[in-house]
PDB file of N, CA and C in Angstrom:
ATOM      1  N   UNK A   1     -96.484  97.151 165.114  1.00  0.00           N
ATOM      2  CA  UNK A   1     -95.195  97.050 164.466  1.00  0.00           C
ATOM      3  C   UNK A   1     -94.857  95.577 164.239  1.00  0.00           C
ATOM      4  N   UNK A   2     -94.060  95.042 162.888  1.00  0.00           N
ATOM      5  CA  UNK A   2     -93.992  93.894 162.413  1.00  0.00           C
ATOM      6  C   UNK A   2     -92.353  93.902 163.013  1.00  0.00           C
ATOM      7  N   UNK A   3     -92.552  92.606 164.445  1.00  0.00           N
ATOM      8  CA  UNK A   3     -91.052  91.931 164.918  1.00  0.00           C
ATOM      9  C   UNK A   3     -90.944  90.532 164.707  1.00  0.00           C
ATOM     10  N   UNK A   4     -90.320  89.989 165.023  1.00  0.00           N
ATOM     11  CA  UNK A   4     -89.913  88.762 165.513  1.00  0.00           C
ATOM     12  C   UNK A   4     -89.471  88.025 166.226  1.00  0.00           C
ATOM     13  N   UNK A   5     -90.086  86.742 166.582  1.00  0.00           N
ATOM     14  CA  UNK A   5     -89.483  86.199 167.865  1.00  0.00           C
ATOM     15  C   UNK A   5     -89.995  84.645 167.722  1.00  0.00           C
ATOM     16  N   UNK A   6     -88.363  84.236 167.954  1.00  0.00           N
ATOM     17  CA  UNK A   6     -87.961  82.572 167.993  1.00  0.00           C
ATOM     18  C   UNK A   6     -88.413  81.549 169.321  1.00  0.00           C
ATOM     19  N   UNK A   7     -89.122  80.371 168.679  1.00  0.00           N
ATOM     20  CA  UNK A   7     -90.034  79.935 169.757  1.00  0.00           C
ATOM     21  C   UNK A   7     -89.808  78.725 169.562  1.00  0.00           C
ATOM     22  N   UNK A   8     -90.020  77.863 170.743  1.00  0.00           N
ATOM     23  CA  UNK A   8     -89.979  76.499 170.636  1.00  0.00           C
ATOM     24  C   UNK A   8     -90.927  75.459 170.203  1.00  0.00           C
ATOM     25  N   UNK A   9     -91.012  75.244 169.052  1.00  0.00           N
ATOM     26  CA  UNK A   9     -92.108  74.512 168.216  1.00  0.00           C
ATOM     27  C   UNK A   9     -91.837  72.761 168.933  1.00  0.00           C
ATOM     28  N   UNK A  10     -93.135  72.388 169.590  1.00  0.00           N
ATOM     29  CA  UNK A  10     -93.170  71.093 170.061  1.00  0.00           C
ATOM     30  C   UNK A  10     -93.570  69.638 168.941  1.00  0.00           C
ATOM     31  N   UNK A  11     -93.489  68.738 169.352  1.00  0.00           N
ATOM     32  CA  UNK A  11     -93.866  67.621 168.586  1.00  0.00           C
ATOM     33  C   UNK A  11     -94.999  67.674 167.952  1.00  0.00           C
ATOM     34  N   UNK A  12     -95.761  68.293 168.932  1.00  0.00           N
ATOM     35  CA  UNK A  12     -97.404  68.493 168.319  1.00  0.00           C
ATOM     36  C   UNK A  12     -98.078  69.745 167.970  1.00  0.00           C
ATOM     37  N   UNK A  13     -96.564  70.320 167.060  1.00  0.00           N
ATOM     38  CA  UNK A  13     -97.183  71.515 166.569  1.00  0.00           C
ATOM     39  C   UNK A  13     -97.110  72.691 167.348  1.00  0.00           C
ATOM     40  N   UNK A  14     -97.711  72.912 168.433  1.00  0.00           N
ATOM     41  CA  UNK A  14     -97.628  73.989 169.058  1.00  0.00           C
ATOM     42  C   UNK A  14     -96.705  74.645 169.366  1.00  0.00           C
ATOM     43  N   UNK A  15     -96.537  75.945 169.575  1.00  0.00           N
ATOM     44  CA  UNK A  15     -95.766  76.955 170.200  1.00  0.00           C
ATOM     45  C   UNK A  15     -95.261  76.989 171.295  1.00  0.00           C
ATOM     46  N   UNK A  16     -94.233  77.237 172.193  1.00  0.00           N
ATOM     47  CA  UNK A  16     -94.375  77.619 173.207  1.00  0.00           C
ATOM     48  C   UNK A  16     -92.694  78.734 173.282  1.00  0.00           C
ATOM     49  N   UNK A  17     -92.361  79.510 174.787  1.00  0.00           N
ATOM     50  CA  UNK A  17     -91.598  79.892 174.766  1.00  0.00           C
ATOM     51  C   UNK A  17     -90.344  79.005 174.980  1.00  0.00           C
ATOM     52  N   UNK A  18     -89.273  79.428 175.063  1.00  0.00           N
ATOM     53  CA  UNK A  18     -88.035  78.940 175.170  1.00  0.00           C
ATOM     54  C   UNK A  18     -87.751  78.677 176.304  1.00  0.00           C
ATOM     55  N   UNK A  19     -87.555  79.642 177.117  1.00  0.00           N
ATOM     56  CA  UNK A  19     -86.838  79.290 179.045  1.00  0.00           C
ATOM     57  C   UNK A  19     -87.927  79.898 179.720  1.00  0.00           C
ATOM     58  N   UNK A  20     -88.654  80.904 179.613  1.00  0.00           N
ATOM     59  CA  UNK A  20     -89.740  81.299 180.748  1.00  0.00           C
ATOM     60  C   UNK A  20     -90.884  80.686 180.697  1.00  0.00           C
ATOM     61  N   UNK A  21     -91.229  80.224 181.695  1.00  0.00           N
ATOM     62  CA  UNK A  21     -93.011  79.798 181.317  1.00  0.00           C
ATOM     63  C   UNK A  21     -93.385  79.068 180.034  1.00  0.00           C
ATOM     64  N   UNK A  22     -91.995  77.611 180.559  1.00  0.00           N
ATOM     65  CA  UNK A  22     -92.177  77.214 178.839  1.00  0.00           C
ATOM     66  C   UNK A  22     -93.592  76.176 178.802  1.00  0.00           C
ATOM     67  N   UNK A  23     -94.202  75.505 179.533  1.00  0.00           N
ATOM     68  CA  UNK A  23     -95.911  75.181 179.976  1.00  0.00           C
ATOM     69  C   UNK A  23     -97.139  75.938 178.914  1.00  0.00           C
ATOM     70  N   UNK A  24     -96.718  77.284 178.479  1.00  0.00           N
ATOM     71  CA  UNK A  24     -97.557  78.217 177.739  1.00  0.00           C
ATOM     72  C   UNK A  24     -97.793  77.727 176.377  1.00  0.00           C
ATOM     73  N   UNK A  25     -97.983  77.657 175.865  1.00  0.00           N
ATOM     74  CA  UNK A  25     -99.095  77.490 174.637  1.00  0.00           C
ATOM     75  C   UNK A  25     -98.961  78.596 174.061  1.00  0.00           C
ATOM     76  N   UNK A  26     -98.791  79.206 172.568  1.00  0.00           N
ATOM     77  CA  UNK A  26     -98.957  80.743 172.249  1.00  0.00           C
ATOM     78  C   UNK A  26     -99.160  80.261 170.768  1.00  0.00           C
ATOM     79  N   UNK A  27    -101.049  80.716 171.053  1.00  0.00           N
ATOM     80  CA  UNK A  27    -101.463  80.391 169.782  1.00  0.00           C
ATOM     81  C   UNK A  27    -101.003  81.296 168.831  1.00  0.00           C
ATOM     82  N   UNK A  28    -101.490  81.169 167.259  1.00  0.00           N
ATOM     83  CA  UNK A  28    -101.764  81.964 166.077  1.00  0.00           C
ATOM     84  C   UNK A  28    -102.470  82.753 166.275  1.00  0.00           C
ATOM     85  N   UNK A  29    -102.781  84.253 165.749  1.00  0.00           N
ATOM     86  CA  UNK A  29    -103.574  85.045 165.229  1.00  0.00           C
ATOM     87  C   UNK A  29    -104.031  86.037 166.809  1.00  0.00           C
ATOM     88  N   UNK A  30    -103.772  85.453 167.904  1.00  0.00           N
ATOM     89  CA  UNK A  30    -104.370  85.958 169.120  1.00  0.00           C
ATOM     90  C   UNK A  30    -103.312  87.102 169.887  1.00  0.00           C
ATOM     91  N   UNK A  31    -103.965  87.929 169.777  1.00  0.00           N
ATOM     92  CA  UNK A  31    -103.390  88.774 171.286  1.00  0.00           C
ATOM     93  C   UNK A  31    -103.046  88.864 172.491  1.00  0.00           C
ATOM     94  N   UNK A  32    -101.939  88.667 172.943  1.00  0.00           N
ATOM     95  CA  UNK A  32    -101.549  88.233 174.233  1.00  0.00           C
ATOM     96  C   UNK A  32    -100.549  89.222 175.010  1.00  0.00           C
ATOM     97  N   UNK A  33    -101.291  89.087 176.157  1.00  0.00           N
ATOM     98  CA  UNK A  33    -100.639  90.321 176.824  1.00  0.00           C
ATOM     99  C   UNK A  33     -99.723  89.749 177.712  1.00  0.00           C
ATOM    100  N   UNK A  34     -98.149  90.679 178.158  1.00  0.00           N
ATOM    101  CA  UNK A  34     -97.239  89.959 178.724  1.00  0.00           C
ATOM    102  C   UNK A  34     -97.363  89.317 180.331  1.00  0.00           C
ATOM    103  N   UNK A  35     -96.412  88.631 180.469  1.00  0.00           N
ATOM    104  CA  UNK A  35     -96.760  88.495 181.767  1.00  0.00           C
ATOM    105  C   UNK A  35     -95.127  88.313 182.737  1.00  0.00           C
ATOM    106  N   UNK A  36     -95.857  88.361 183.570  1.00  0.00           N
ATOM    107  CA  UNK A  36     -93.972  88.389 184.412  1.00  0.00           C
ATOM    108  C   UNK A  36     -93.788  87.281 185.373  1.00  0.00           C
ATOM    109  N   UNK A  37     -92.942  86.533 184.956  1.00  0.00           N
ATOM    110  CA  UNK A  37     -92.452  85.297 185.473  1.00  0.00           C
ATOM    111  C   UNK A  37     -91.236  85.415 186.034  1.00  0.00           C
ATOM    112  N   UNK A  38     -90.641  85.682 187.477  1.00  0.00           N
ATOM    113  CA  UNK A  38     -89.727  85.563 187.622  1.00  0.00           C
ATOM    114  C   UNK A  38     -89.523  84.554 187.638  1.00  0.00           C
ATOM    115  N   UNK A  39     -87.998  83.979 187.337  1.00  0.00           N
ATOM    116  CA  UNK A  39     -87.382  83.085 187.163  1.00  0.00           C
ATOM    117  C   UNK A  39     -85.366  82.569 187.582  1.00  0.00           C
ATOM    118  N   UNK A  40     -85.776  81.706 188.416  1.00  0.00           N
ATOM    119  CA  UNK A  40     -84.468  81.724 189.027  1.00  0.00           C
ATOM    120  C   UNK A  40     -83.172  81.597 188.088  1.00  0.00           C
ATOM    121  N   UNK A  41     -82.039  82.735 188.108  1.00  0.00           N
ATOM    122  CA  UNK A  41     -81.075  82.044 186.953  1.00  0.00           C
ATOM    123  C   UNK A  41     -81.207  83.016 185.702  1.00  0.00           C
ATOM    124  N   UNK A  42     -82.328  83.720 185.587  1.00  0.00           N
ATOM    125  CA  UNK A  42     -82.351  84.895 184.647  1.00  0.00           C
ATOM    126  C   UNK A  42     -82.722  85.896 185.059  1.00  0.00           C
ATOM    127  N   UNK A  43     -82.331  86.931 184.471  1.00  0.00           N
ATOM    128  CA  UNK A  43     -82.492  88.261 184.967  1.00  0.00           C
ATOM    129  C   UNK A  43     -84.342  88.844 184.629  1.00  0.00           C
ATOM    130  N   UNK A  44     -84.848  89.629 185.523  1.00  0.00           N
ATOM    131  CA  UNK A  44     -86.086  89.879 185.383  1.00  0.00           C
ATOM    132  C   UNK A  44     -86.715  91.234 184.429  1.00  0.00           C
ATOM    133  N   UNK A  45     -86.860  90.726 183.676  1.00  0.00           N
ATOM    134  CA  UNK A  45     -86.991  91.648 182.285  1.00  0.00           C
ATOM    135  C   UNK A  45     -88.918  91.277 181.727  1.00  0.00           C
ATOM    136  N   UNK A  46     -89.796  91.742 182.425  1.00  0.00           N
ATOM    137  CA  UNK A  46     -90.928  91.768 181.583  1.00  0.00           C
ATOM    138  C   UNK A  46     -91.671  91.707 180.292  1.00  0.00           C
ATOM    139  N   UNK A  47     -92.130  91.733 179.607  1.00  0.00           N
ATOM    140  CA  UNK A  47     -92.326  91.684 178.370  1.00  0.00           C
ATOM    141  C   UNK A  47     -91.758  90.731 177.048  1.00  0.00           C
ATOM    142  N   UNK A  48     -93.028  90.833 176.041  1.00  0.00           N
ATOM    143  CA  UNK A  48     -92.534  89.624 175.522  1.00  0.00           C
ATOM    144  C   UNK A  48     -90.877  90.150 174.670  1.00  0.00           C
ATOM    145  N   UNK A  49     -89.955  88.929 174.846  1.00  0.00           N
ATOM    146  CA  UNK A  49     -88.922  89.581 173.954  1.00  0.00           C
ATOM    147  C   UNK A  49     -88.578  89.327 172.687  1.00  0.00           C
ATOM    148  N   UNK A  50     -88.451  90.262 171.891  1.00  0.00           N
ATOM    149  CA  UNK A  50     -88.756  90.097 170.294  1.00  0.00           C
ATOM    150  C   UNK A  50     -87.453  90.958 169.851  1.00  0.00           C
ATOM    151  N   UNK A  51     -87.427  90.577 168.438  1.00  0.00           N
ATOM    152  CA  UNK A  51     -86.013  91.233 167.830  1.00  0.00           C
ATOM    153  C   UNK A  51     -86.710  91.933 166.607  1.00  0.00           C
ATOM    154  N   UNK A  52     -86.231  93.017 165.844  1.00  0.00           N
ATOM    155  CA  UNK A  52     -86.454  93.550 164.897  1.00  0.00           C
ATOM    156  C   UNK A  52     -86.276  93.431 163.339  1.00  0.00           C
ATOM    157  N   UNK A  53     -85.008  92.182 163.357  1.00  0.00           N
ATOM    158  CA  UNK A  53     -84.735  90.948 162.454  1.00  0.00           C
ATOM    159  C   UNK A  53     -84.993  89.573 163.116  1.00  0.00           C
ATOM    160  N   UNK A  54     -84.873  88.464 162.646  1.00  0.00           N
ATOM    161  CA  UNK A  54     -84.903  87.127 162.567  1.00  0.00           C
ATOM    162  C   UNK A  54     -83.634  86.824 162.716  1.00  0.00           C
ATOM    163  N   UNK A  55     -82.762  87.122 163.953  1.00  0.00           N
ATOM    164  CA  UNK A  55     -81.527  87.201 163.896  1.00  0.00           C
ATOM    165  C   UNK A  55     -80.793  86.968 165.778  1.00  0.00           C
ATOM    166  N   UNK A  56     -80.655  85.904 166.702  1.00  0.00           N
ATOM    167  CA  UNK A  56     -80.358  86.178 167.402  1.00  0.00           C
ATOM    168  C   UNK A  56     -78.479  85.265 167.955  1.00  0.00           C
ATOM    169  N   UNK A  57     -77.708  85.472 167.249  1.00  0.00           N
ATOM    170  CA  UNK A  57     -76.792  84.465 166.919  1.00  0.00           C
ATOM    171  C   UNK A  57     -76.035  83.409 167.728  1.00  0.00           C
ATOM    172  N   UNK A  58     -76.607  83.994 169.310  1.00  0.00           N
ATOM    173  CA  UNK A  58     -76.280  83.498 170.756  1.00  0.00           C
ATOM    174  C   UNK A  58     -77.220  81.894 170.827  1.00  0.00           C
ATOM    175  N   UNK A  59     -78.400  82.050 169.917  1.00  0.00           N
ATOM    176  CA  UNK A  59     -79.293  80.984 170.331  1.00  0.00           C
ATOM    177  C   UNK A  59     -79.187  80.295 168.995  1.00  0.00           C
ATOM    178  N   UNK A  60     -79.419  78.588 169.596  1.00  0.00           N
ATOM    179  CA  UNK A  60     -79.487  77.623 167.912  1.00  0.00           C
ATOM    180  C   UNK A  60     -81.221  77.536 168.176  1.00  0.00           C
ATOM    181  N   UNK A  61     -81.054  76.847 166.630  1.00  0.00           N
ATOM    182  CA  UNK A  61     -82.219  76.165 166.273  1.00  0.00           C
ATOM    183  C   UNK A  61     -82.396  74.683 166.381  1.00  0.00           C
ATOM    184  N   UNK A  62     -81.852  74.183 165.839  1.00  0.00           N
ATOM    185  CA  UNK A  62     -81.954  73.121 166.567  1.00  0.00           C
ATOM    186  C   UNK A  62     -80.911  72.332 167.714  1.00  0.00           C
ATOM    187  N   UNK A  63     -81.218  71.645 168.623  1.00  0.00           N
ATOM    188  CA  UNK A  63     -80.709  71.301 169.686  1.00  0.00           C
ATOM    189  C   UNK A  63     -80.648  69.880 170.011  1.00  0.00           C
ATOM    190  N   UNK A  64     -78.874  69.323 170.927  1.00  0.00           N
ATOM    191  CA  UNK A  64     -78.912  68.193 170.555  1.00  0.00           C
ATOM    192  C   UNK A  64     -80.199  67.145 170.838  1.00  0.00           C
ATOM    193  N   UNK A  65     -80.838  67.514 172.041  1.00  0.00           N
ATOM    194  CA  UNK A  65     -82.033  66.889 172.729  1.00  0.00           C
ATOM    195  C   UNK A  65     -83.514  66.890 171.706  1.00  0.00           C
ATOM    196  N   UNK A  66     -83.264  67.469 170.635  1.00  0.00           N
ATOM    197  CA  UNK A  66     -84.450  67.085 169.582  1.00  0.00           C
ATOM    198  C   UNK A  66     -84.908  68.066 169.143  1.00  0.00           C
ATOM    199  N   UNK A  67     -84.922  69.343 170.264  1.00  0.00           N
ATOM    200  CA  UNK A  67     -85.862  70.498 170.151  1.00  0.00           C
ATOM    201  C   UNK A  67     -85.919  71.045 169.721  1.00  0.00           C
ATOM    202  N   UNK A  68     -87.382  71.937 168.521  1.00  0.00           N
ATOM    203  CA  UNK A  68     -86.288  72.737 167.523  1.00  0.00           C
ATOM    204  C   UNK A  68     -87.456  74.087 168.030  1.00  0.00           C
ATOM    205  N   UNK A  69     -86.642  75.068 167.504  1.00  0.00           N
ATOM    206  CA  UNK A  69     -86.815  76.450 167.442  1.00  0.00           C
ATOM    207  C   UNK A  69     -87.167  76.955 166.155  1.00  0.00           C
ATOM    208  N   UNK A  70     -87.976  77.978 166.023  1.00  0.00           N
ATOM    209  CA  UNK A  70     -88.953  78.331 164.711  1.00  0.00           C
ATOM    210  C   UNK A  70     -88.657  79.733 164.957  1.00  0.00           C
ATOM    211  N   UNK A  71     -88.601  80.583 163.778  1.00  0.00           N
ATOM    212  CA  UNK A  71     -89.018  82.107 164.010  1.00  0.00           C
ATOM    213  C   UNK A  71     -89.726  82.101 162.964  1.00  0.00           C
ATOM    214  N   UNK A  72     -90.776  83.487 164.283  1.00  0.00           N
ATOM    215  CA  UNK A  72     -92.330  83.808 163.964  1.00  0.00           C
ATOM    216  C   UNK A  72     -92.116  85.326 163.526  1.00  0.00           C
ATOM    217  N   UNK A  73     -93.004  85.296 162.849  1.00  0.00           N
ATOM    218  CA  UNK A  73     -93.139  87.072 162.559  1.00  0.00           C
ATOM    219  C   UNK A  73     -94.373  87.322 163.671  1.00  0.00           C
ATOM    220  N   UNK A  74     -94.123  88.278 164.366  1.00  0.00           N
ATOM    221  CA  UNK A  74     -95.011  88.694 165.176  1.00  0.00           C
ATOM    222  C   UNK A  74     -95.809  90.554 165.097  1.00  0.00           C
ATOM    223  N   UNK A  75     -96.470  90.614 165.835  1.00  0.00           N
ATOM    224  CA  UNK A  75     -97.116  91.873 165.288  1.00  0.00           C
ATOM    225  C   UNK A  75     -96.741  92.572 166.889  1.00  0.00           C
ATOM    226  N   UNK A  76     -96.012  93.513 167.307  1.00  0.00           N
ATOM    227  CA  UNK A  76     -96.184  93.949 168.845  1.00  0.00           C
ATOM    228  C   UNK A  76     -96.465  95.139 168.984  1.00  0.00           C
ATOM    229  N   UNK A  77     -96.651  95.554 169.952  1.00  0.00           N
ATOM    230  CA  UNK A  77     -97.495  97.155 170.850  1.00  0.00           C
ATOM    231  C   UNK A  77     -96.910  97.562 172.005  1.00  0.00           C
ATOM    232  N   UNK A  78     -96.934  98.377 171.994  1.00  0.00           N
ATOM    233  CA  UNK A  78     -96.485  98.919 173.604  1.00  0.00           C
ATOM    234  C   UNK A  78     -95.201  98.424 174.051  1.00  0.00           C
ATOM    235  N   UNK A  79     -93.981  98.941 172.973  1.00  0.00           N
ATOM    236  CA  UNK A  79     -92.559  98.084 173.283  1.00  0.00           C
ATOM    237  C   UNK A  79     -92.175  99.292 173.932  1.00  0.00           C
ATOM    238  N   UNK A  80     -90.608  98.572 173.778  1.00  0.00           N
ATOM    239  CA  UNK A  80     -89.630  99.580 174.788  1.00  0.00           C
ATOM    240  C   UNK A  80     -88.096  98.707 173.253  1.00  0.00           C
ATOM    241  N   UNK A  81     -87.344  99.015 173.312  1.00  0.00           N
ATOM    242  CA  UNK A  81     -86.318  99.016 173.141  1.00  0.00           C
ATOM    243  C   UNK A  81     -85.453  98.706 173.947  1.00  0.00           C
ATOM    244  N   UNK A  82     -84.439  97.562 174.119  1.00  0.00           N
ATOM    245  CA  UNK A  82     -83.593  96.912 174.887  1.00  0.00           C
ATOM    246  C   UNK A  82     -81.967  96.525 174.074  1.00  0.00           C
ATOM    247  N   UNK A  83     -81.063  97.570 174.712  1.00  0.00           N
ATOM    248  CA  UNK A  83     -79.924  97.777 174.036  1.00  0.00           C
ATOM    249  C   UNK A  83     -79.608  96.240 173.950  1.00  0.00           C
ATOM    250  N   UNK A  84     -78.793  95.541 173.262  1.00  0.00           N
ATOM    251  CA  UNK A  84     -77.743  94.155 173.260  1.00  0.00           C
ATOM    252  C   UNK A  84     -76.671  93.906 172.958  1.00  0.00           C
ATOM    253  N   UNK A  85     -75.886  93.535 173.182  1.00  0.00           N
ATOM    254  CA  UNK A  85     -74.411  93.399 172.166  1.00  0.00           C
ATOM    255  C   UNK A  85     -74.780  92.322 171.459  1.00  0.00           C
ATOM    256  N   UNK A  86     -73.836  92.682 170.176  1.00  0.00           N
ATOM    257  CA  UNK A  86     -73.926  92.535 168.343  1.00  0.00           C
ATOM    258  C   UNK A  86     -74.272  91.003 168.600  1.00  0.00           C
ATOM    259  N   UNK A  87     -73.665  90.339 169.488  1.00  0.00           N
ATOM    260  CA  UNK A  87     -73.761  88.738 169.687  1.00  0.00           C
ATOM    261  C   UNK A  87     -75.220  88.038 170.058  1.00  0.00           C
ATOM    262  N   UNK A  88     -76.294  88.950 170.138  1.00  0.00           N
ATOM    263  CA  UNK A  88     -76.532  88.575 170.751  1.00  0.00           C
ATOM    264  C   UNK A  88     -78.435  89.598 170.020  1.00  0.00           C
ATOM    265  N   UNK A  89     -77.800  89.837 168.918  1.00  0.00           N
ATOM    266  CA  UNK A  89     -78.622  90.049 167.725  1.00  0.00           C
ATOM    267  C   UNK A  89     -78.699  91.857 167.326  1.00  0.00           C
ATOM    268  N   UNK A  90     -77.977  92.534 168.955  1.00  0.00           N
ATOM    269  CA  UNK A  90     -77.811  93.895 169.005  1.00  0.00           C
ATOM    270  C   UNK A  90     -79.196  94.852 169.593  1.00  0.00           C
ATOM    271  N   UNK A  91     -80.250  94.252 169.515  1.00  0.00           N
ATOM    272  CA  UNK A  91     -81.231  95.421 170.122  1.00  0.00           C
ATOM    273  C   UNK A  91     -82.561  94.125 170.088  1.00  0.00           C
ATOM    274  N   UNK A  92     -83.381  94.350 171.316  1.00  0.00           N
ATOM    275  CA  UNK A  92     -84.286  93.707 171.743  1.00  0.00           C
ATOM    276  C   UNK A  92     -85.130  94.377 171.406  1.00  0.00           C
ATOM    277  N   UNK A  93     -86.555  93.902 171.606  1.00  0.00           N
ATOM    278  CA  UNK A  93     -87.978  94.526 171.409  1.00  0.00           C
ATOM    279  C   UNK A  93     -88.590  93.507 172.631  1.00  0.00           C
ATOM    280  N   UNK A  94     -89.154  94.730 173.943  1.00  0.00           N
ATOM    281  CA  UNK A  94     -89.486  93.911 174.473  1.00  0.00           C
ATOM    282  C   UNK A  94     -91.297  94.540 174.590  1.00  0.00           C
ATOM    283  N   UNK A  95     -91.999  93.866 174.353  1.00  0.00           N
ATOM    284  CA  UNK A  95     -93.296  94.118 174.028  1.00  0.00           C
ATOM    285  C   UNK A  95     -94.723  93.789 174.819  1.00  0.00           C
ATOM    286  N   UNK A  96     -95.687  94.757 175.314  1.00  0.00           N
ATOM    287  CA  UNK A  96     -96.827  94.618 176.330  1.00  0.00           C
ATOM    288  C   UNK A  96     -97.533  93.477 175.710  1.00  0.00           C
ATOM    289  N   UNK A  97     -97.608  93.917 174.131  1.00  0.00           N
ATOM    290  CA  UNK A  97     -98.736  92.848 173.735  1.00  0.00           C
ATOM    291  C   UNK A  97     -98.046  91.988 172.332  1.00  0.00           C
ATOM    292  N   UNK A  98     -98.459  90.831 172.158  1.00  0.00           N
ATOM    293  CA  UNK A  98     -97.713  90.584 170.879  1.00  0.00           C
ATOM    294  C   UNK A  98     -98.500  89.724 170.312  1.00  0.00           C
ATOM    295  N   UNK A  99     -98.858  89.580 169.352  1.00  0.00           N
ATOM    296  CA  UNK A  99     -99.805  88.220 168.079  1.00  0.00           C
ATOM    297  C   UNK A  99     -98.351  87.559 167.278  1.00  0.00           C
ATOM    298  N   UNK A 100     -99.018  86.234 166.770  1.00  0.00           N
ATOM    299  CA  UNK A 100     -98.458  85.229 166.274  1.00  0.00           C
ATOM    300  C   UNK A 100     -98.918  86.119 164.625  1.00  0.00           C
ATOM    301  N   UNK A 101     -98.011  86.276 163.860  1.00  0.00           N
ATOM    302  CA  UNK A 101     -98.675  86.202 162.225  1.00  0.00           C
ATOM    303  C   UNK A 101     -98.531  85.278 161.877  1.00  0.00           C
ATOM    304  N   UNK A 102     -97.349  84.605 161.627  1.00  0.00           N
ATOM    305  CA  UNK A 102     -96.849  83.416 160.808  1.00  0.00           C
ATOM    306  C   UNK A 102     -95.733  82.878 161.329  1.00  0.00           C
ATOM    307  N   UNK A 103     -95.114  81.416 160.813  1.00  0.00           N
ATOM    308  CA  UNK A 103     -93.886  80.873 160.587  1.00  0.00           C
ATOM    309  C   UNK A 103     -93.247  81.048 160.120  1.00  0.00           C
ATOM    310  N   UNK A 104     -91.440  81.441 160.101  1.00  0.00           N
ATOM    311  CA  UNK A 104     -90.679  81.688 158.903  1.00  0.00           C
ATOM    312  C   UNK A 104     -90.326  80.385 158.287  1.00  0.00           C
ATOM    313  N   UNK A 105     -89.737  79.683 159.332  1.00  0.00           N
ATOM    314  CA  UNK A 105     -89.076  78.470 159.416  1.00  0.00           C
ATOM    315  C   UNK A 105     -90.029  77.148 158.727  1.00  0.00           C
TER     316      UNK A 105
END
């Protein structure tokens, strides 16, 4: 299934996530299976989390500290559905496996 999910694009190009396990690297084109990081300060929710639009209105793109944020079209498997309020893009996709397709941004 074709989702999406907003990522923190570094100086040198690469991918990585936003607040969990932001150290990761998440290439193009590859299959990656989730992993579970607890993390102090957020709630423990597995899987990668993806939205069903390009739409999450709680989070910016760019940030005063430099950093910017990209949304990816992603390809995912083995989701679940994760209710949200409207603020906050309204419904999650949280996903076992997920590939990079492309950049929107």
């Amino acid at each position: 299934m074709k989702a999406y999910k907003l990522l923190r694009k570094r100086r040198d190009g690469s991918l990585g996530p936003l607040f969990i396990n932001r150290s990761q690297v998440i290439p193009y084109g590859e299959w990656l299976a989730a992993e579970d990081h607890p993390t102090k300060g957020f709630k423990q929710r597995p899987g990668w989390h993806c939205a069903p639009n390009p739409v999450a209105p709680h989070l910016k793109t760019e940030l005063r500290s430099g950093e910017r944020r990209v949304w990816c079209e992603v390809a995912i498997e083995e989701f679940t559905e994760y209710p949200r309020p409207a603020n906050q893009g309204g419904k999650w996709l949280l996903a076992e496996r997920m590939r990079i397709i492309r950049e929107l941004n």
